[in-house]
N, C-alpha and C. Protein backbone atom coordinates (compact mmCIF):
# COMPACT_ATOMS: atom_id res chain seq x y z
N UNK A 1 -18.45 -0.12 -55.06
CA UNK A 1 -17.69 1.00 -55.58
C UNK A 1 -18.10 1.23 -57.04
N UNK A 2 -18.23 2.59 -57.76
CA UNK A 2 -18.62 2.74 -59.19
C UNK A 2 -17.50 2.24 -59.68
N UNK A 3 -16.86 2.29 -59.45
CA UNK A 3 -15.16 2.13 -60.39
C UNK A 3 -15.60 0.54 -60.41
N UNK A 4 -15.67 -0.22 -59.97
CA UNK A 4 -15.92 -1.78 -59.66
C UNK A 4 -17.07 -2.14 -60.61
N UNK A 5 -18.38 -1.11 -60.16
CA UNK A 5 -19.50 -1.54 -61.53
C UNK A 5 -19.51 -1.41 -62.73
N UNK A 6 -18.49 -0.42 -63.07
CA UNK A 6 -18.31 -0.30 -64.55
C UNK A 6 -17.49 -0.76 -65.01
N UNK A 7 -16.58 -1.82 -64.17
CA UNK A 7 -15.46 -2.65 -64.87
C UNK A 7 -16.27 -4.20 -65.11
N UNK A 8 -17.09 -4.47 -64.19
CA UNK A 8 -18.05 -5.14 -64.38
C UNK A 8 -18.78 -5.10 -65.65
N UNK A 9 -19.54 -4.37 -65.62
CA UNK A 9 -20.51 -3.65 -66.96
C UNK A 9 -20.02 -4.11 -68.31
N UNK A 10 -18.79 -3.40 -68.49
CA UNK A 10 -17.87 -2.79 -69.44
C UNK A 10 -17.60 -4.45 -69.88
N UNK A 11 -16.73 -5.79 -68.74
CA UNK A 11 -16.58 -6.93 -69.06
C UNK A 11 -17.82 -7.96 -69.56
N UNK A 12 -19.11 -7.25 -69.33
CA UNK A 12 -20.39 -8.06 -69.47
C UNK A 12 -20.74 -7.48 -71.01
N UNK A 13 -20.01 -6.57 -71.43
CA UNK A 13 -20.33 -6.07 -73.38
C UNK A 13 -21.32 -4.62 -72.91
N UNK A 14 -21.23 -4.12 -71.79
CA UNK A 14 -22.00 -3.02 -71.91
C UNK A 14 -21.02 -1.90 -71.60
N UNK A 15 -21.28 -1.04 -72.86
CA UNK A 15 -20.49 0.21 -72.79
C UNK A 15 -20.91 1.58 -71.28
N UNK A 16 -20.21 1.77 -70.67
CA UNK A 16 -20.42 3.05 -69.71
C UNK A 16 -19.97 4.32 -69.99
N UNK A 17 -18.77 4.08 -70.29
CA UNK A 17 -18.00 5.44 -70.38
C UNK A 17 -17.64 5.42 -72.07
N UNK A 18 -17.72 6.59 -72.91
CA UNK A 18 -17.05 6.93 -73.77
C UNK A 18 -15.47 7.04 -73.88
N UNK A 19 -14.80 6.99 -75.27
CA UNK A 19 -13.02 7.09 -74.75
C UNK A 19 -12.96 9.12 -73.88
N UNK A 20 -14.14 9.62 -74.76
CA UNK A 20 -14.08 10.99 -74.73
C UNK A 20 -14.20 11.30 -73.03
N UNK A 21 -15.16 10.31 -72.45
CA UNK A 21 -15.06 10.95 -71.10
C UNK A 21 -14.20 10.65 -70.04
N UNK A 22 -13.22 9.31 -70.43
CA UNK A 22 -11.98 9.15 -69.96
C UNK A 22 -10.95 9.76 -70.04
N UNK A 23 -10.46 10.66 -69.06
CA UNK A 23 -9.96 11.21 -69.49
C UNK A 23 -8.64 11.25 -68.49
N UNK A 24 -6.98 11.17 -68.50
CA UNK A 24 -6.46 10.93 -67.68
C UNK A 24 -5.80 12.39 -66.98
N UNK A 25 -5.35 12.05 -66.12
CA UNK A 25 -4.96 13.78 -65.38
C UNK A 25 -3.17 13.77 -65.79
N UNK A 26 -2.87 14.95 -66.32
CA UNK A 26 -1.88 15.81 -67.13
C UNK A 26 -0.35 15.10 -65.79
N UNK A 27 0.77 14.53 -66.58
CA UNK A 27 1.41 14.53 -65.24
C UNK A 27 2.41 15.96 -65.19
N UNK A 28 1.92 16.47 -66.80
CA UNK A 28 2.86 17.47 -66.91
C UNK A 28 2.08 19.00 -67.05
N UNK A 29 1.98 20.15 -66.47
CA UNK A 29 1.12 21.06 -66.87
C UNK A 29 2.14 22.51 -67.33
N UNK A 30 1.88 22.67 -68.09
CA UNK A 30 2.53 23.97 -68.67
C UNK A 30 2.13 25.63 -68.71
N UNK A 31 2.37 26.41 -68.70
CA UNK A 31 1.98 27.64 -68.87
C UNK A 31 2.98 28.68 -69.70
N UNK A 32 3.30 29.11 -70.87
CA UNK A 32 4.08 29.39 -72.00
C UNK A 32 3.50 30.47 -72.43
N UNK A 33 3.73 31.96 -72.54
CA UNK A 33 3.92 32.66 -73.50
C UNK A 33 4.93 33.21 -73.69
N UNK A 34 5.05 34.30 -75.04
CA UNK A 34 6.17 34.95 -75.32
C UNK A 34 5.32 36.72 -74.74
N UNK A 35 6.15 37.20 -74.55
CA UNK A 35 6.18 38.72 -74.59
C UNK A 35 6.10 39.11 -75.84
N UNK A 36 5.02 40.79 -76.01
CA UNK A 36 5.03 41.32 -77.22
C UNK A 36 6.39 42.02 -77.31
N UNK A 37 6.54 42.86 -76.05
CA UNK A 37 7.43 43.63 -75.92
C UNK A 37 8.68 43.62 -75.53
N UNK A 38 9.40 44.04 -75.37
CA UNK A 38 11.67 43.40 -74.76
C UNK A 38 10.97 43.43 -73.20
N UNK A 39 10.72 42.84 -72.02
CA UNK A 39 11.06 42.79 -70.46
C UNK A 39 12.57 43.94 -70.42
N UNK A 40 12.16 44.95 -70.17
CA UNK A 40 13.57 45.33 -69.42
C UNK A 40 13.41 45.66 -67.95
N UNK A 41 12.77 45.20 -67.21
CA UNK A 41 12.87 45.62 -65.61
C UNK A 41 12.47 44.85 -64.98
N UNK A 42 12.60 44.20 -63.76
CA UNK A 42 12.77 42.67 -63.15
C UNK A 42 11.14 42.89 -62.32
N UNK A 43 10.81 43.69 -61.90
CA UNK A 43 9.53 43.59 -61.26
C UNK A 43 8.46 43.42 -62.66
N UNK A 44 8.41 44.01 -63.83
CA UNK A 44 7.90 42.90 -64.90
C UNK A 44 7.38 41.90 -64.97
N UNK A 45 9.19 41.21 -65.05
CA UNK A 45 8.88 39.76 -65.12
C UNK A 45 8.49 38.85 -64.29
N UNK A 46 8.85 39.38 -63.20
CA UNK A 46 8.22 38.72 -61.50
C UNK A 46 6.80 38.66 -61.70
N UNK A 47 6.23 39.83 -62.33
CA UNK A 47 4.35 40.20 -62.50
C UNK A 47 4.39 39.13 -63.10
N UNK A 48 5.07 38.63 -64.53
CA UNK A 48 4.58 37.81 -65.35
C UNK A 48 4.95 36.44 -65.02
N UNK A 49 6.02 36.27 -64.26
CA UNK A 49 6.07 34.82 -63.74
C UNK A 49 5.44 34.31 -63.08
N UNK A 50 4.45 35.87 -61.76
CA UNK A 50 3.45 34.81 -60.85
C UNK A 50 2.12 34.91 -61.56
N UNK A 51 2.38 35.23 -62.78
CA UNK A 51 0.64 35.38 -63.50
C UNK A 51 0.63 33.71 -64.13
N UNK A 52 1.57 32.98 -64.51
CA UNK A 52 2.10 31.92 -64.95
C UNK A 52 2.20 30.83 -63.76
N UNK A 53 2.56 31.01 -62.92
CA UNK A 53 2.09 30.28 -61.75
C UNK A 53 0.97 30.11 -61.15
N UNK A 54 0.17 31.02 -61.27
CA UNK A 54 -1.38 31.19 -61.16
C UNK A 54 -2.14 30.34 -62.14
N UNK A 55 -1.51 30.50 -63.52
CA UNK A 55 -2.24 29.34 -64.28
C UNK A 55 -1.80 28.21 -63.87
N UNK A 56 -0.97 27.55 -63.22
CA UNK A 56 -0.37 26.42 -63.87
C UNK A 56 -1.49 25.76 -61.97
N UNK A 57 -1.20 26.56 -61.48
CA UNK A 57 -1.96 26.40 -60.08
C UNK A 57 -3.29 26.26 -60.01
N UNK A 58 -4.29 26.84 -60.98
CA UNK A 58 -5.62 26.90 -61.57
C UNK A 58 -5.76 25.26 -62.10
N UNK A 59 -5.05 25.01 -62.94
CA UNK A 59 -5.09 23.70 -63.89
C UNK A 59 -4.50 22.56 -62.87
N UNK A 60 -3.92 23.12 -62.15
CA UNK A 60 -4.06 21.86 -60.76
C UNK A 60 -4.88 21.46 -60.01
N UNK A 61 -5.21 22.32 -59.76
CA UNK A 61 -6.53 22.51 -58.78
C UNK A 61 -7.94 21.67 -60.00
N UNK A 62 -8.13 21.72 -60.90
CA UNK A 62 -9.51 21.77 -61.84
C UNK A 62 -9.22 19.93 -61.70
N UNK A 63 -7.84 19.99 -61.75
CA UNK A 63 -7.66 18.12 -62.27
C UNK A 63 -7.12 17.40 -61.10
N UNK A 64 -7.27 18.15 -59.49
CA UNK A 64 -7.29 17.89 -58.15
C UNK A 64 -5.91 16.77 -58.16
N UNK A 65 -5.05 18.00 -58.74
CA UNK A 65 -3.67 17.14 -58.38
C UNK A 65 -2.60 17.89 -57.65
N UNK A 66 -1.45 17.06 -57.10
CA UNK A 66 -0.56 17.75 -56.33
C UNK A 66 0.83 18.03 -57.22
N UNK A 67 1.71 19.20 -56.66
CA UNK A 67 2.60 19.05 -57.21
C UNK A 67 4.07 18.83 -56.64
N UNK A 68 4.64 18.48 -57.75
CA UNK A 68 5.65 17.81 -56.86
C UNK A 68 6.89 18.52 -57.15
N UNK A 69 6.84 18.96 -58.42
CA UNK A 69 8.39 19.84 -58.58
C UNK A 69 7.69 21.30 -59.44
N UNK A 70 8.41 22.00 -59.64
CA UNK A 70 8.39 23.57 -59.88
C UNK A 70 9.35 23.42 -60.39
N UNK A 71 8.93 24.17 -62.29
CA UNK A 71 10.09 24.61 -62.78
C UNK A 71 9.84 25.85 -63.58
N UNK A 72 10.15 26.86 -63.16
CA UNK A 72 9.97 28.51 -63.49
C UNK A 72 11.31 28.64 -64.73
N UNK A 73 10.78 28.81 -65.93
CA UNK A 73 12.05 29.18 -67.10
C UNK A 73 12.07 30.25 -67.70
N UNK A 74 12.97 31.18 -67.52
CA UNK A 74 13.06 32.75 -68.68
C UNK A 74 13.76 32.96 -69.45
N UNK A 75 13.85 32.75 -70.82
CA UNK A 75 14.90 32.94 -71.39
C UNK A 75 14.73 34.16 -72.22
N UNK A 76 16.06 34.97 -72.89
CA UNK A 76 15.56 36.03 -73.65
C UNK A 76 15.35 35.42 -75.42
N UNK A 77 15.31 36.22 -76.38
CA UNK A 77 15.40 35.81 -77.59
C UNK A 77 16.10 35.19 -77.88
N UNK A 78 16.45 34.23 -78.73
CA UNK A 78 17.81 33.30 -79.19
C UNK A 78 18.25 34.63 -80.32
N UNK A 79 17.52 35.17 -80.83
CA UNK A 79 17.97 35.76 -82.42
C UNK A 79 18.48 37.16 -81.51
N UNK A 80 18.43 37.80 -80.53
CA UNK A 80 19.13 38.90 -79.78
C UNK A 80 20.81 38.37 -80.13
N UNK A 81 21.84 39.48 -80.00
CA UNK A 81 22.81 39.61 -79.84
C UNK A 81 23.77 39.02 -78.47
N UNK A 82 22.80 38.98 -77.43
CA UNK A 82 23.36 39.10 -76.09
C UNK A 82 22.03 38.01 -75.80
N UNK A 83 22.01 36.45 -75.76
CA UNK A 83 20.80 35.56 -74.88
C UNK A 83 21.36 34.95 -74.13
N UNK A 84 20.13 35.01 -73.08
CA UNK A 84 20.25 34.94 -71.40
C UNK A 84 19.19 34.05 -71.32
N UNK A 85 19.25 33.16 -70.21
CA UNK A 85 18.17 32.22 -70.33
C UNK A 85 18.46 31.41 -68.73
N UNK A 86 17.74 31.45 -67.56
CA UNK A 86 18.00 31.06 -66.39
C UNK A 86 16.73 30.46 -65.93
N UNK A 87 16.73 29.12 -65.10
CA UNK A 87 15.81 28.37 -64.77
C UNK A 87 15.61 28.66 -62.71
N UNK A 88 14.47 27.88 -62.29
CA UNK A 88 14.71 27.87 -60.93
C UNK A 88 13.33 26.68 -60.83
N UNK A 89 14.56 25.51 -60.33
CA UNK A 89 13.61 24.62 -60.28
C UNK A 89 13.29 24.12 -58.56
N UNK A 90 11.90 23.99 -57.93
CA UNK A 90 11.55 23.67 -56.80
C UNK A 90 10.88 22.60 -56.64
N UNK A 91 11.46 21.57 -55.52
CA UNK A 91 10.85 20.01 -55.09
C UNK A 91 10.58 20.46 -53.89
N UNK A 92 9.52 19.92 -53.97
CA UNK A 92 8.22 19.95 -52.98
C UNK A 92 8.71 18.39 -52.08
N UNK A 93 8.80 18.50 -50.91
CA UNK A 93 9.08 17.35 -49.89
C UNK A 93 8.16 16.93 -49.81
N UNK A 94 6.94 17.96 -49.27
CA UNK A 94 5.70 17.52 -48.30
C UNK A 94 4.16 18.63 -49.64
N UNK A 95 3.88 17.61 -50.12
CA UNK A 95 2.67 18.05 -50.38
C UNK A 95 1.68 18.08 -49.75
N UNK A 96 0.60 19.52 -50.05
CA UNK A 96 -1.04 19.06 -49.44
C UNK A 96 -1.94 19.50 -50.53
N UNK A 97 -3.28 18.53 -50.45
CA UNK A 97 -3.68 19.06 -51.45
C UNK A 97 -4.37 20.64 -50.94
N UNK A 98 -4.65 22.14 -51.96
CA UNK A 98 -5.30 23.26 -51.68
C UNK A 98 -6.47 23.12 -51.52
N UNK A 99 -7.45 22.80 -50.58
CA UNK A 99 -9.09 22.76 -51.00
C UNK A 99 -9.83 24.44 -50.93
N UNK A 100 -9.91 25.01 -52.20
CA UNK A 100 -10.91 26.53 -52.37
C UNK A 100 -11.63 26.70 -52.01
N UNK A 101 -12.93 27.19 -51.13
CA UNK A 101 -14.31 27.28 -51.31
C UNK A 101 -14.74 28.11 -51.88
């Protein structure tokens, strides 16, 4: 197994891997912006929540991991008069991984 020769290697004083190319996979992945503009109409924000799921689904896929919970957050401005702020969080029972071609 490579994983086996380079623990080998590595214990015999010979370097294999750099820290740079170790690199561990994210257990947490995010996708965050703000709006330029106020959201006032719900098909909007639906556009912009599955454009945000699309990233966060992209960056899964690149680091061939599964997911296990979903948490979609919208809140409005804190400095508004009137803030609103509602979550919707989803657990995944049965994962698979997506394979793309």
């Amino acid at each position: 197994m490579v994983v086996d020769h380079y623990t080998v290697s590595e214990l015999n004083g010979i370097a294999c891997l750099s820290w740079g190319e170790v690199k561990q996979n994210k257990k947490e992945i995010y996708s965050t912006r703000s709006f330029e503009e106020r959201v006032s109409d719900l098909n909007t924000l639906k556009s912009a929540l599955v454009i945000h799921v699309v990233i966060v689904e992209r960056k899964l896929l690149e680091q061939q991991s599964l997911v296990k919970r979903l948490v979609i957050f919208a809140p409005s401005s804190p400095h508004e008069d009137v803030y609103y702020k509602n979550l919707c969080s989803m657990i995944f029972l049965y994962v698979h991984l997506i394979q793309v071609s």
